[in-house]
N, C-alpha and C. Protein backbone atom coordinates (compact mmCIF):
# COMPACT_ATOMS: atom_id res chain seq x y z
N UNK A 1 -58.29 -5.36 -19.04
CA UNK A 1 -56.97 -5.93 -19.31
C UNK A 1 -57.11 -6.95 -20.44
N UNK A 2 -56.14 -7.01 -21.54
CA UNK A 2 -56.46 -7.51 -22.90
C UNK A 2 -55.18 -8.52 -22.78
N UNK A 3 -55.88 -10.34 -22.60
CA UNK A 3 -54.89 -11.03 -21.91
C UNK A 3 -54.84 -11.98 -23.36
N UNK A 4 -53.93 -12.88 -24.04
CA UNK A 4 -53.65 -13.66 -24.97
C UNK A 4 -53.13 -14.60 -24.53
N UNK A 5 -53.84 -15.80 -24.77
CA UNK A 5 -52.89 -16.58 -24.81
C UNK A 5 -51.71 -17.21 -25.53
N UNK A 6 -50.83 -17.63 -24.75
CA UNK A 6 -49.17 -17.89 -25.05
C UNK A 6 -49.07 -19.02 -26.14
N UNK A 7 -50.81 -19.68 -26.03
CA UNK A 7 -49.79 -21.00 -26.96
C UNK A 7 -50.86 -20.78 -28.21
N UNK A 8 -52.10 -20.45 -28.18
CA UNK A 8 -52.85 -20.59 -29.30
C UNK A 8 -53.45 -18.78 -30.01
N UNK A 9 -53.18 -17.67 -29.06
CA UNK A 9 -53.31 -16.67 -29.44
C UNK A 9 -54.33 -16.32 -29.12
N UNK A 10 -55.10 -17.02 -28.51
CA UNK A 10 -56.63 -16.69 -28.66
C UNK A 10 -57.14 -15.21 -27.57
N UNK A 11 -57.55 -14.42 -28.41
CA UNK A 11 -57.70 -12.67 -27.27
C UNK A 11 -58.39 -13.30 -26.17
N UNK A 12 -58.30 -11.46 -25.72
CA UNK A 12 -59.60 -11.14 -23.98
C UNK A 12 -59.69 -12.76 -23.71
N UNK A 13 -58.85 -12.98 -23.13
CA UNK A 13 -59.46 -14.28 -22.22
C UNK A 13 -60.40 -13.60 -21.12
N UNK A 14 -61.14 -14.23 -20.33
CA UNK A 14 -61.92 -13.69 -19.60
C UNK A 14 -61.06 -13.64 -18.04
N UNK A 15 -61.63 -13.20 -17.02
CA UNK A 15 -61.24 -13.23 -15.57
C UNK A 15 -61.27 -14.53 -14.96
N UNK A 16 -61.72 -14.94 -15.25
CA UNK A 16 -62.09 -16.35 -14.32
C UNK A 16 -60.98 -17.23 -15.05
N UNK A 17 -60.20 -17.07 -16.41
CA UNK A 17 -59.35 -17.80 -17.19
C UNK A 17 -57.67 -17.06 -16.63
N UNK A 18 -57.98 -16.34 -16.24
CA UNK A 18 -57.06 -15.18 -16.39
C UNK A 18 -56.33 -15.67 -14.56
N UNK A 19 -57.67 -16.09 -13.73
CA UNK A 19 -57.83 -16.27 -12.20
C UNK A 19 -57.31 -17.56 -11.95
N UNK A 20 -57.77 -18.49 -13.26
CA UNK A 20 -56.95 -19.93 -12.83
C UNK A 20 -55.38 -20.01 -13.38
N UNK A 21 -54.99 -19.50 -14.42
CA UNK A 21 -53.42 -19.87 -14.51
C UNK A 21 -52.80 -19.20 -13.42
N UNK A 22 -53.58 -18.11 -12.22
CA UNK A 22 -52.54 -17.44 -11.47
C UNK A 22 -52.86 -18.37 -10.49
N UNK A 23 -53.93 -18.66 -10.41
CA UNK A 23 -53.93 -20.29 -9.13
C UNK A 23 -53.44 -21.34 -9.36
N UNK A 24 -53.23 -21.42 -10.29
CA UNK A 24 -52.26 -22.62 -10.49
C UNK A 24 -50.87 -22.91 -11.10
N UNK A 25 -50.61 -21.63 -11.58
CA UNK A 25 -49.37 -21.47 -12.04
C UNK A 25 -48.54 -20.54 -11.30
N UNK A 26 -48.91 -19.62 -10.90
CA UNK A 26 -48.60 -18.68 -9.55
C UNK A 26 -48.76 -17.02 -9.73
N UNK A 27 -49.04 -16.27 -9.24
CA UNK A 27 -49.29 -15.12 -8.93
C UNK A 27 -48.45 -13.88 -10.09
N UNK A 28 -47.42 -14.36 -9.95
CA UNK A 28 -46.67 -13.37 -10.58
C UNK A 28 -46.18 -13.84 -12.60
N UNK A 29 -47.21 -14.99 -12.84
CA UNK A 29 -46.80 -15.00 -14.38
C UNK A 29 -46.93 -14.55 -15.56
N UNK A 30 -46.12 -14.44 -16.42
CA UNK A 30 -46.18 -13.74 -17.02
C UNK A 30 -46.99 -13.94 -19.04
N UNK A 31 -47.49 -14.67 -18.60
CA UNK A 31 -47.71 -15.83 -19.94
C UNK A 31 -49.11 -16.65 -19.30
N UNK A 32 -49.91 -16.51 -20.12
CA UNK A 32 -51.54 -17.03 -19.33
C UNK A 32 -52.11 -18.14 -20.92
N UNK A 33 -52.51 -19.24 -20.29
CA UNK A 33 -53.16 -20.06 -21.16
C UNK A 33 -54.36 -19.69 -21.42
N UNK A 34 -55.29 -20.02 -22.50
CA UNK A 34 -56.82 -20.07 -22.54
C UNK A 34 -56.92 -21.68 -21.73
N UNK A 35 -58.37 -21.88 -21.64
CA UNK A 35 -58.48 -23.05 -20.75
C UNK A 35 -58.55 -24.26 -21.59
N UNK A 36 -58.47 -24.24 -22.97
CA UNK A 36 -58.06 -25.30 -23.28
C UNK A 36 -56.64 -25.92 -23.62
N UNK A 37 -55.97 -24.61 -23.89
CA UNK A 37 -54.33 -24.57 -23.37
C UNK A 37 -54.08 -25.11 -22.12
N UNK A 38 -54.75 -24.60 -21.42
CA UNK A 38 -54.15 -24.79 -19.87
C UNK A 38 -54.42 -26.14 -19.67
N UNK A 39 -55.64 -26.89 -19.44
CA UNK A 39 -56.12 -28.06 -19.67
C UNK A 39 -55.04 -28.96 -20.12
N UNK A 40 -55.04 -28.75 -21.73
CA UNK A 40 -53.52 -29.56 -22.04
C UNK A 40 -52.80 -29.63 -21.30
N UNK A 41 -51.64 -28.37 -20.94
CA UNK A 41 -50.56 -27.91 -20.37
C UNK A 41 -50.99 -28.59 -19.14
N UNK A 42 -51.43 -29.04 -18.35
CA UNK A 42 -51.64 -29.70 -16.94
C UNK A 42 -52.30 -30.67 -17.31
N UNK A 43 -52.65 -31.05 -18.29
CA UNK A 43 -53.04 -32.64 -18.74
C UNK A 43 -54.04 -33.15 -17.82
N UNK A 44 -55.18 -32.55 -18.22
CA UNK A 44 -56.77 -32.47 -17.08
C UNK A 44 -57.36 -32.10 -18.45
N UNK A 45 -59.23 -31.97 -17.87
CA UNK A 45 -59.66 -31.48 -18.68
C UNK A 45 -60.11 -29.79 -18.35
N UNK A 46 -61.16 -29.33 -19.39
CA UNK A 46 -61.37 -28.12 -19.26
C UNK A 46 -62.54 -27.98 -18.11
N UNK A 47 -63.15 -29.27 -17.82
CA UNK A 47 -64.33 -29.51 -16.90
C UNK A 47 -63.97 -29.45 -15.97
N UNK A 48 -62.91 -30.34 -15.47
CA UNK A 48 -62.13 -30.29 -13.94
C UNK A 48 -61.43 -28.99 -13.91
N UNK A 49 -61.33 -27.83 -14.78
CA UNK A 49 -60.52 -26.33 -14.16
C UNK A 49 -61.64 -25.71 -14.43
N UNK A 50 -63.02 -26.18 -14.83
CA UNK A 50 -64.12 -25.19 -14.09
C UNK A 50 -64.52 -25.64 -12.71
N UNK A 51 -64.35 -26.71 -12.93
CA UNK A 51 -65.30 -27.30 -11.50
C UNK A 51 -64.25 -26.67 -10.50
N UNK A 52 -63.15 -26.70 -10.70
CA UNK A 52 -61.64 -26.24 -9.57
C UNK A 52 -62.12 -24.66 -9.56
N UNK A 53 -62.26 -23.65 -10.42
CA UNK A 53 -62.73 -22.29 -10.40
C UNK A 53 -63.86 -21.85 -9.84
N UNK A 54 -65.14 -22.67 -10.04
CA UNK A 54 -66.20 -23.19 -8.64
C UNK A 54 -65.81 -23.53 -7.69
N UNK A 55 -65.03 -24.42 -7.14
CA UNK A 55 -64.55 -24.68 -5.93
C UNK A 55 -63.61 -23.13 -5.09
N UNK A 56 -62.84 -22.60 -6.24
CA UNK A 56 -62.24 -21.25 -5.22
C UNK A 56 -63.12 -20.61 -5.32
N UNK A 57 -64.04 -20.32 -6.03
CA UNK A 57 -65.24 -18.90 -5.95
C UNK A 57 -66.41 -19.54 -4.43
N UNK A 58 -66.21 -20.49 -4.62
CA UNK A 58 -67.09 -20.82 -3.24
C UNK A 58 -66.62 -20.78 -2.22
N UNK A 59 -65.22 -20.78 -2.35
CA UNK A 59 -63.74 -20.76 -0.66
C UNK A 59 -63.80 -19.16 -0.77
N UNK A 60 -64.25 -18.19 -1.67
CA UNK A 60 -63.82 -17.03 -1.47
C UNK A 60 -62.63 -16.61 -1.90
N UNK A 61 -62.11 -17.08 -2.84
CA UNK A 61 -60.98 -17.11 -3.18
C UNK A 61 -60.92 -15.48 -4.13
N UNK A 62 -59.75 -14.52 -3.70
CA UNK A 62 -60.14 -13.38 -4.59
C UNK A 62 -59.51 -13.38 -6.13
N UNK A 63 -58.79 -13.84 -6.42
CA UNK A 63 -58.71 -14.76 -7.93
C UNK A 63 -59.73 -14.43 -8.82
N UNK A 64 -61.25 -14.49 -8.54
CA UNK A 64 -62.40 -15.33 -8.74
C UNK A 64 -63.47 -13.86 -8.20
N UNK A 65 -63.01 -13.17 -7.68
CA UNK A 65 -64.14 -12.06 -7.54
C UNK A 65 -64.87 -11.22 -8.89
């Protein structure tokens, strides 16, 4: 699946990028950040939405498989 992001263009985001805007933005969206988009856009850094993507891959979270 060939995902772009909405604000900077940047291609193939990966799964695990692809796994956090639907965890945190919700399931059904339609528009996916790269993680330094997203970062911005939730005004965090890119460290705290890996460490958060470690934290669901260790809950089992299927997001993250």
């Amino acid at each position: 699946m060939k995902i772009e992001c909405v604000c900077c263009g940047r291609k193939d985001l990966d799964k695990d990028t692809a796994g956090i805007n639907k965890k945190l933005l919700g399931l059904d969206i339609k528009n996916f950040y790269c993680m330094g988009c997203l970062a911005s856009y939730l005004d965090t850094t890119v460290e705290d939405l890996n460490e958060k993507i470690e934290e669901f891959k260790d809950e089992g979270c299927k997001l993250f498989e």
